[in-house]
PDB file of N, CA and C in Angstrom:
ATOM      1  N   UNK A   1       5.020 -57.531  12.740  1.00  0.00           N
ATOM      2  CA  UNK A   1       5.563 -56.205  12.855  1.00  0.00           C
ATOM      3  C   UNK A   1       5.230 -55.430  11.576  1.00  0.00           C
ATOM      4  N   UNK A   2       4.928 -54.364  11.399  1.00  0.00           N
ATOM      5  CA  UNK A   2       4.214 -53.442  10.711  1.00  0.00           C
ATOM      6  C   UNK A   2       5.591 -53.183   9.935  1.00  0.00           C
ATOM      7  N   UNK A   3       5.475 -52.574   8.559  1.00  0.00           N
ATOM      8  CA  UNK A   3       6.848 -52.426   7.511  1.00  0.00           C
ATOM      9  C   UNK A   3       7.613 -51.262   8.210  1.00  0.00           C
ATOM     10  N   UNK A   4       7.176 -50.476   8.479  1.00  0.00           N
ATOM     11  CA  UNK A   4       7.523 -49.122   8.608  1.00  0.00           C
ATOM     12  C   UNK A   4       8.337 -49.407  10.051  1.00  0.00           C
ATOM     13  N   UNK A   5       7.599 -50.338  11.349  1.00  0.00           N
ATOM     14  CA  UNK A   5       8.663 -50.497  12.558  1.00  0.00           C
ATOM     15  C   UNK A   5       9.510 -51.336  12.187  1.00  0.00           C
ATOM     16  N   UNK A   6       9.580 -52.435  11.138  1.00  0.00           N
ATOM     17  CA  UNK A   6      10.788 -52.841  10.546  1.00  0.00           C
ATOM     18  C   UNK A   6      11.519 -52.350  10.271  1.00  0.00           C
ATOM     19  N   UNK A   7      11.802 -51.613   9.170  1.00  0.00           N
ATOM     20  CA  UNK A   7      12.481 -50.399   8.207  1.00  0.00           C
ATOM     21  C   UNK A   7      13.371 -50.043   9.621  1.00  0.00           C
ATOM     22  N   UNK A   8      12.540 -49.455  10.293  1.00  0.00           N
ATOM     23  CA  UNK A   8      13.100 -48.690  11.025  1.00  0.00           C
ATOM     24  C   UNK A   8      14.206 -49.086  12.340  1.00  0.00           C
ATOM     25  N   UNK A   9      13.585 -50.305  12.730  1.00  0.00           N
ATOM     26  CA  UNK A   9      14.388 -51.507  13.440  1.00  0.00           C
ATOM     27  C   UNK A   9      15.991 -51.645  12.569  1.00  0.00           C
ATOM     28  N   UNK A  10      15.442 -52.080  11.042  1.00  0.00           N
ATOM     29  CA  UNK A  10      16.292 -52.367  10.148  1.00  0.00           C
ATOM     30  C   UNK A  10      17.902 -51.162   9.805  1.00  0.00           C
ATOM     31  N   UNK A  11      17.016 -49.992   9.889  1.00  0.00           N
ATOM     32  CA  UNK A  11      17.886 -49.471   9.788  1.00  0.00           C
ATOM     33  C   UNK A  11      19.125 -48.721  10.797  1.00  0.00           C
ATOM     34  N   UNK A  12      18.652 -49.190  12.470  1.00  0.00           N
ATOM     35  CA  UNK A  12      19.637 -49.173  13.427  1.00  0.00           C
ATOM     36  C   UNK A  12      20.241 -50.049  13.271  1.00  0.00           C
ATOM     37  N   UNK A  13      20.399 -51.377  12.700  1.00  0.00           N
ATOM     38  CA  UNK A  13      21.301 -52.582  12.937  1.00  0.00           C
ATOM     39  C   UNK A  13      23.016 -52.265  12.248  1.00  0.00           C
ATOM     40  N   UNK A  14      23.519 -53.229  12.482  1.00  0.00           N
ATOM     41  CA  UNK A  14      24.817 -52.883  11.318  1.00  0.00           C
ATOM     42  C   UNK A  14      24.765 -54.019  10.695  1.00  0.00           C
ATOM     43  N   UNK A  15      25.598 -54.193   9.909  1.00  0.00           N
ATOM     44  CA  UNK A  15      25.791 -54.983   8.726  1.00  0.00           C
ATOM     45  C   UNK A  15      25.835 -56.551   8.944  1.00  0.00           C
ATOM     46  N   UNK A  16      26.316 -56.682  10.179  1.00  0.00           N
ATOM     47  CA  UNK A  16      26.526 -58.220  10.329  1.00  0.00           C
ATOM     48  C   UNK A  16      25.242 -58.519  11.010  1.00  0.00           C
ATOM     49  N   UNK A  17      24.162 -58.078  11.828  1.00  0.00           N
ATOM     50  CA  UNK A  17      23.055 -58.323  12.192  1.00  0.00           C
ATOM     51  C   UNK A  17      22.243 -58.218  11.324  1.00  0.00           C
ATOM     52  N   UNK A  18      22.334 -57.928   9.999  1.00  0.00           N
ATOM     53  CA  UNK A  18      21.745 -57.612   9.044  1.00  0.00           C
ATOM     54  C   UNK A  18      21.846 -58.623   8.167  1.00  0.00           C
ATOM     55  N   UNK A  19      22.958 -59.287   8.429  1.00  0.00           N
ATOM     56  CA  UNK A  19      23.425 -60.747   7.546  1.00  0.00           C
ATOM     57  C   UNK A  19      22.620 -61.546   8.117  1.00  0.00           C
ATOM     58  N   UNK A  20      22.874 -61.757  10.030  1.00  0.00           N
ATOM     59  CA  UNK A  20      22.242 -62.846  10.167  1.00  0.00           C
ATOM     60  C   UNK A  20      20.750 -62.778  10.094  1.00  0.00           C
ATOM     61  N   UNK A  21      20.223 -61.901  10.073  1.00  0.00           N
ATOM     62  CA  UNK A  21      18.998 -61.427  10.107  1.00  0.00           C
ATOM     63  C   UNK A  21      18.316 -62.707   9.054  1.00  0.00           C
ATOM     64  N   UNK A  22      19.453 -61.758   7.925  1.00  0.00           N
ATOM     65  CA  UNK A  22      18.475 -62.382   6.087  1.00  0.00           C
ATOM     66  C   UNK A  22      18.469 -63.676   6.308  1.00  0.00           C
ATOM     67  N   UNK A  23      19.880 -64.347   7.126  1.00  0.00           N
ATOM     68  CA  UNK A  23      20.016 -65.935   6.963  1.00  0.00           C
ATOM     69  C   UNK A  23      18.929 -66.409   7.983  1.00  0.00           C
ATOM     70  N   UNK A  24      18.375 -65.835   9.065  1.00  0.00           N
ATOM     71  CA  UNK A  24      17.201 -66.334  10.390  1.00  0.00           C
ATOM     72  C   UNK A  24      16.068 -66.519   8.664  1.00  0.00           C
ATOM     73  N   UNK A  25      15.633 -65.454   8.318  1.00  0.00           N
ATOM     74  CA  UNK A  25      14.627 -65.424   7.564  1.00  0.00           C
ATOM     75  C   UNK A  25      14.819 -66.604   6.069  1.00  0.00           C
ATOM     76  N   UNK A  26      15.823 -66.560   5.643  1.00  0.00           N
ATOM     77  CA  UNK A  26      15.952 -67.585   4.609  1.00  0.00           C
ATOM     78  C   UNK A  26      15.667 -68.633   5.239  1.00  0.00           C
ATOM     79  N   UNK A  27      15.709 -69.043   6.236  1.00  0.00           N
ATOM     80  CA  UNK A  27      15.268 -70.257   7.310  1.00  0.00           C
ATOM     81  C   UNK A  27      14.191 -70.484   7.221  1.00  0.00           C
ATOM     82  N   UNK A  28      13.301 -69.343   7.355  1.00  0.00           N
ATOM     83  CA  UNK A  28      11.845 -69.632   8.196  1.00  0.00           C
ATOM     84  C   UNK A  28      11.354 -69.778   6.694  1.00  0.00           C
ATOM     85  N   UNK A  29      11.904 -69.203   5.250  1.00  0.00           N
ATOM     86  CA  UNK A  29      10.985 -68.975   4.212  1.00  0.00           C
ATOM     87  C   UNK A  29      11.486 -70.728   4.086  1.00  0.00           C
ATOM     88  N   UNK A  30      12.623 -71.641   3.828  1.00  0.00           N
ATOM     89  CA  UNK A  30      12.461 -72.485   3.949  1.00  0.00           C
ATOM     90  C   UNK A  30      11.817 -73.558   4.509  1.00  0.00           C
ATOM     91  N   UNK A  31      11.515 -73.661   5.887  1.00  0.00           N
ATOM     92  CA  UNK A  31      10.595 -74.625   6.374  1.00  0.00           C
ATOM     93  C   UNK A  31       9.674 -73.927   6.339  1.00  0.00           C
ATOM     94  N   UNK A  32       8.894 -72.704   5.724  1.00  0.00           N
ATOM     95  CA  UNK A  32       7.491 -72.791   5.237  1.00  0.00           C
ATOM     96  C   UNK A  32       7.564 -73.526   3.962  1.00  0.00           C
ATOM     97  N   UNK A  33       8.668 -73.422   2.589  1.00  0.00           N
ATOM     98  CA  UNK A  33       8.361 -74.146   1.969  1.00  0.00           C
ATOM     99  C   UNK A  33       8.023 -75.549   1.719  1.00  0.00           C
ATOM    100  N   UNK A  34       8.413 -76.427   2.499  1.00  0.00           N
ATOM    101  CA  UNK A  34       8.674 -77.487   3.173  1.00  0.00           C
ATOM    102  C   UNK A  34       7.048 -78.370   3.211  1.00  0.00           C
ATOM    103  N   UNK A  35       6.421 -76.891   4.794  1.00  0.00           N
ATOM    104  CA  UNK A  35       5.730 -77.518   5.162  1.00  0.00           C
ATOM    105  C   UNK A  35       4.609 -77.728   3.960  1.00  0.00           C
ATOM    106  N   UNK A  36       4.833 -76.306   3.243  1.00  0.00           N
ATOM    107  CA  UNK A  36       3.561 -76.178   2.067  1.00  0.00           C
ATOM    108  C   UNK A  36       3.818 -77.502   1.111  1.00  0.00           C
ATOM    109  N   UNK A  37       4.773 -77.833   1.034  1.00  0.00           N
ATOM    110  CA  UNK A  37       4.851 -78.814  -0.337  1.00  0.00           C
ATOM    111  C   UNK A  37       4.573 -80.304   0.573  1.00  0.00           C
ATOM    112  N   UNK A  38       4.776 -80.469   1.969  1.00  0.00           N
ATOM    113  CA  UNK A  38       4.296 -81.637   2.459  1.00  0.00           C
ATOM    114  C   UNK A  38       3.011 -81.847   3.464  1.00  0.00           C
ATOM    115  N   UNK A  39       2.725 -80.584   3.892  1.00  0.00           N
ATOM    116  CA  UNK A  39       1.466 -80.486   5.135  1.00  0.00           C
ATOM    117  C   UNK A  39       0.160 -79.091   4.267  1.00  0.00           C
ATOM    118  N   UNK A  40      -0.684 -79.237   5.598  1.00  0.00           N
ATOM    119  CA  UNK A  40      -1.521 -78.013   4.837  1.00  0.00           C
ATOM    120  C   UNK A  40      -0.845 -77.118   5.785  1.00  0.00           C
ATOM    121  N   UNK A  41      -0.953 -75.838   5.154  1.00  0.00           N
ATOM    122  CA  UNK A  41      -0.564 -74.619   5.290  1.00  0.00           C
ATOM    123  C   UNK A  41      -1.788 -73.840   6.133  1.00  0.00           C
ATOM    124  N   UNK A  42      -1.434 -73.050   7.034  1.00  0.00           N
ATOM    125  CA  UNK A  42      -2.863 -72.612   7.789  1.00  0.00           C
ATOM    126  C   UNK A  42      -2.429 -71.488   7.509  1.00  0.00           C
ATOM    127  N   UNK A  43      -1.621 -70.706   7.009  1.00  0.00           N
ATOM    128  CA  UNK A  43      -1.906 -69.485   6.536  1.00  0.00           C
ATOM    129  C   UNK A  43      -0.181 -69.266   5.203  1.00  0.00           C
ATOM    130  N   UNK A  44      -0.829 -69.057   3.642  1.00  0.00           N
ATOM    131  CA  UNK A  44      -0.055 -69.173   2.591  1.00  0.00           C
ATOM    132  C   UNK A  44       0.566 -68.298   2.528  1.00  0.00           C
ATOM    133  N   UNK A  45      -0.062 -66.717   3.286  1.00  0.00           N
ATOM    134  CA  UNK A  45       0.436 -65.506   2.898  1.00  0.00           C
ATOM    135  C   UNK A  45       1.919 -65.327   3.168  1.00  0.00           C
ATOM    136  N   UNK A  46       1.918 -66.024   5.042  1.00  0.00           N
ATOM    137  CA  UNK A  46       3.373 -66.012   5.082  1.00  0.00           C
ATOM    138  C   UNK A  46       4.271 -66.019   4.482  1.00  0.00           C
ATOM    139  N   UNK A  47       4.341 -66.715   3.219  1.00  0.00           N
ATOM    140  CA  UNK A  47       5.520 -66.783   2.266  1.00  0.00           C
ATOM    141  C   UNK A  47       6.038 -65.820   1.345  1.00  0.00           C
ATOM    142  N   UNK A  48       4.795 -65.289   1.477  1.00  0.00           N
ATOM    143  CA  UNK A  48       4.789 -63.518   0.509  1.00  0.00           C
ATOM    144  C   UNK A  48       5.101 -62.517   1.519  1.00  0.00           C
ATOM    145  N   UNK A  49       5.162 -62.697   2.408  1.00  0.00           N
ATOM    146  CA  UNK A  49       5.397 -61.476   3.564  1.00  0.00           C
ATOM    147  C   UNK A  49       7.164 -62.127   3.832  1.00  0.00           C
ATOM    148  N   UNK A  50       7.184 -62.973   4.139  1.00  0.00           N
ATOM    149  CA  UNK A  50       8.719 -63.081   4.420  1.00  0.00           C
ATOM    150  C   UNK A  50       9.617 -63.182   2.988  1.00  0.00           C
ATOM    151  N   UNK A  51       9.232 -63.350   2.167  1.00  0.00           N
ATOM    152  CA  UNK A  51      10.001 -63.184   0.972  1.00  0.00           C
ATOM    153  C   UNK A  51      10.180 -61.072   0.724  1.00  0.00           C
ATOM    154  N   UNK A  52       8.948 -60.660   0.884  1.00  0.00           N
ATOM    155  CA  UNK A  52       9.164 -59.380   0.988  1.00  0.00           C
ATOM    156  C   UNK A  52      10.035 -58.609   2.333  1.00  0.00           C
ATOM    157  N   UNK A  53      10.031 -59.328   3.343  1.00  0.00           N
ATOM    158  CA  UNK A  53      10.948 -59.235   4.527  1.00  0.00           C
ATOM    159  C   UNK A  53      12.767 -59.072   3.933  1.00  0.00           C
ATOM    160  N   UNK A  54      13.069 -60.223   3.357  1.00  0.00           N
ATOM    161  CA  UNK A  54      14.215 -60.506   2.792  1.00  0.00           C
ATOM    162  C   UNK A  54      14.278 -59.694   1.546  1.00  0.00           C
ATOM    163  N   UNK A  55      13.529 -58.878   1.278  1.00  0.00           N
ATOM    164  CA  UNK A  55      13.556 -57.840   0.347  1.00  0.00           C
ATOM    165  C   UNK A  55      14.589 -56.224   0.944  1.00  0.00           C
ATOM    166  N   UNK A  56      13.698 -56.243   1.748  1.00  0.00           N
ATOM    167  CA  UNK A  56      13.759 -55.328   2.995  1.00  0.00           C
ATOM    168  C   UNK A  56      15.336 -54.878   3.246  1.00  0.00           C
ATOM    169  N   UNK A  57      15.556 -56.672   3.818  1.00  0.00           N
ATOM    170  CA  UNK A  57      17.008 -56.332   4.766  1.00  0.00           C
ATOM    171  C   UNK A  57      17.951 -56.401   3.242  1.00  0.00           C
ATOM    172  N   UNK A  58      17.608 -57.230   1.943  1.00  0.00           N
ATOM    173  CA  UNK A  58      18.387 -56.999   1.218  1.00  0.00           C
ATOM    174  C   UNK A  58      18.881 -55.308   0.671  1.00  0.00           C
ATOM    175  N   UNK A  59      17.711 -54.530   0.854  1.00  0.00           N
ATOM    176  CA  UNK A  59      17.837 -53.006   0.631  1.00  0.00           C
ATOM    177  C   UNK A  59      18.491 -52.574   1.674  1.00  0.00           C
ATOM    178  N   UNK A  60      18.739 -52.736   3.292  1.00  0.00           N
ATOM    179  CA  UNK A  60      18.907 -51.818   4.078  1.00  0.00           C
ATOM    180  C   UNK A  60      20.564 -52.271   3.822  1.00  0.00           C
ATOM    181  N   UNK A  61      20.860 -53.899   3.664  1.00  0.00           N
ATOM    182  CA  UNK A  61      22.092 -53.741   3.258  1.00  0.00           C
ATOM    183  C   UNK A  61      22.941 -53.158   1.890  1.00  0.00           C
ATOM    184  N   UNK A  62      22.417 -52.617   0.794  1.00  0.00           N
ATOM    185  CA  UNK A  62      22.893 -52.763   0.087  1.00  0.00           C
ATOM    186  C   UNK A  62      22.942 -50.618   0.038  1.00  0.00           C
ATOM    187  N   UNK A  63      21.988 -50.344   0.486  1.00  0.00           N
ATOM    188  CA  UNK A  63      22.251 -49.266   0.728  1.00  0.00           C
ATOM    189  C   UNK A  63      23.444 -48.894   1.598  1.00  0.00           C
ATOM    190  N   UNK A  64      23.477 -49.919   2.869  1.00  0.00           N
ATOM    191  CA  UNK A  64      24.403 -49.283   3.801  1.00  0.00           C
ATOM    192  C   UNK A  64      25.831 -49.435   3.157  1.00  0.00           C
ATOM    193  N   UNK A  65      25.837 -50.527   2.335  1.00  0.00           N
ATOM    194  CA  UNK A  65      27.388 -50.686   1.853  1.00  0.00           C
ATOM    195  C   UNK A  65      27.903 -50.000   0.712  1.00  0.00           C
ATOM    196  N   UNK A  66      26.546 -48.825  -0.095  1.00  0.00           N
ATOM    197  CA  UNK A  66      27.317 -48.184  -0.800  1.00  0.00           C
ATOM    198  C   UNK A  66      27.828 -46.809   0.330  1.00  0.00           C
ATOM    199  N   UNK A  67      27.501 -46.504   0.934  1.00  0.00           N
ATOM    200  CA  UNK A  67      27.325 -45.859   2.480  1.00  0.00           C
ATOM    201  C   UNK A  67      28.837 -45.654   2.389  1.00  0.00           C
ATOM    202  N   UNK A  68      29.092 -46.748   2.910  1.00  0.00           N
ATOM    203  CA  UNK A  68      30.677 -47.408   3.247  1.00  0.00           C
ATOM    204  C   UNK A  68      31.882 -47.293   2.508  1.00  0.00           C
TER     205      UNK A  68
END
C-alpha cells in the first residue's frame, strides 16, 4: 500500500484500531526479525518499510491524542 493510501486509511481509524494496528505490525517486524537472523531473507527491505509503517501509526496516534 502506497504511504499516502495509508496515512489516509490511518487517519479514519480511532484509537484502539490504531493500537491494534501497531501491535499486528510489531508482530510481523518481529518474525521478520527472526527469520533474518535464522533463514535467508528474500526481500531485507521489508524491515525498513514496516519499521517506517510503525512510525506512521505511532504519529497518527499521538497526534490524535493531543486532539483529545
Amino acid at each position: 500500500m502506497k504511504p499516502k493510501d495509508y496515512n489516509e486509511k490511518l487517519e479514519k481509524m480511532t484509537l484502539e484500531e490504531l493500537n491494534e494496528e501497531i501491535d499486528d505490525l510489531k508482530t510481523q517486524l518481529l518474525r521478520l526479525r527472526f527469520q533474518q537472523v535464522t533463514t535467508y531473507m528474500e526481500n531485507p527491505v521489508q524491515l525498513r518499510l514496516l519499521k517506517r509503517d510503525i512510525a506512521r501509526v505511532k504519529t497518527v496516534i499521538n497526534r490524535k491524542s493531543k486532539e483529545a
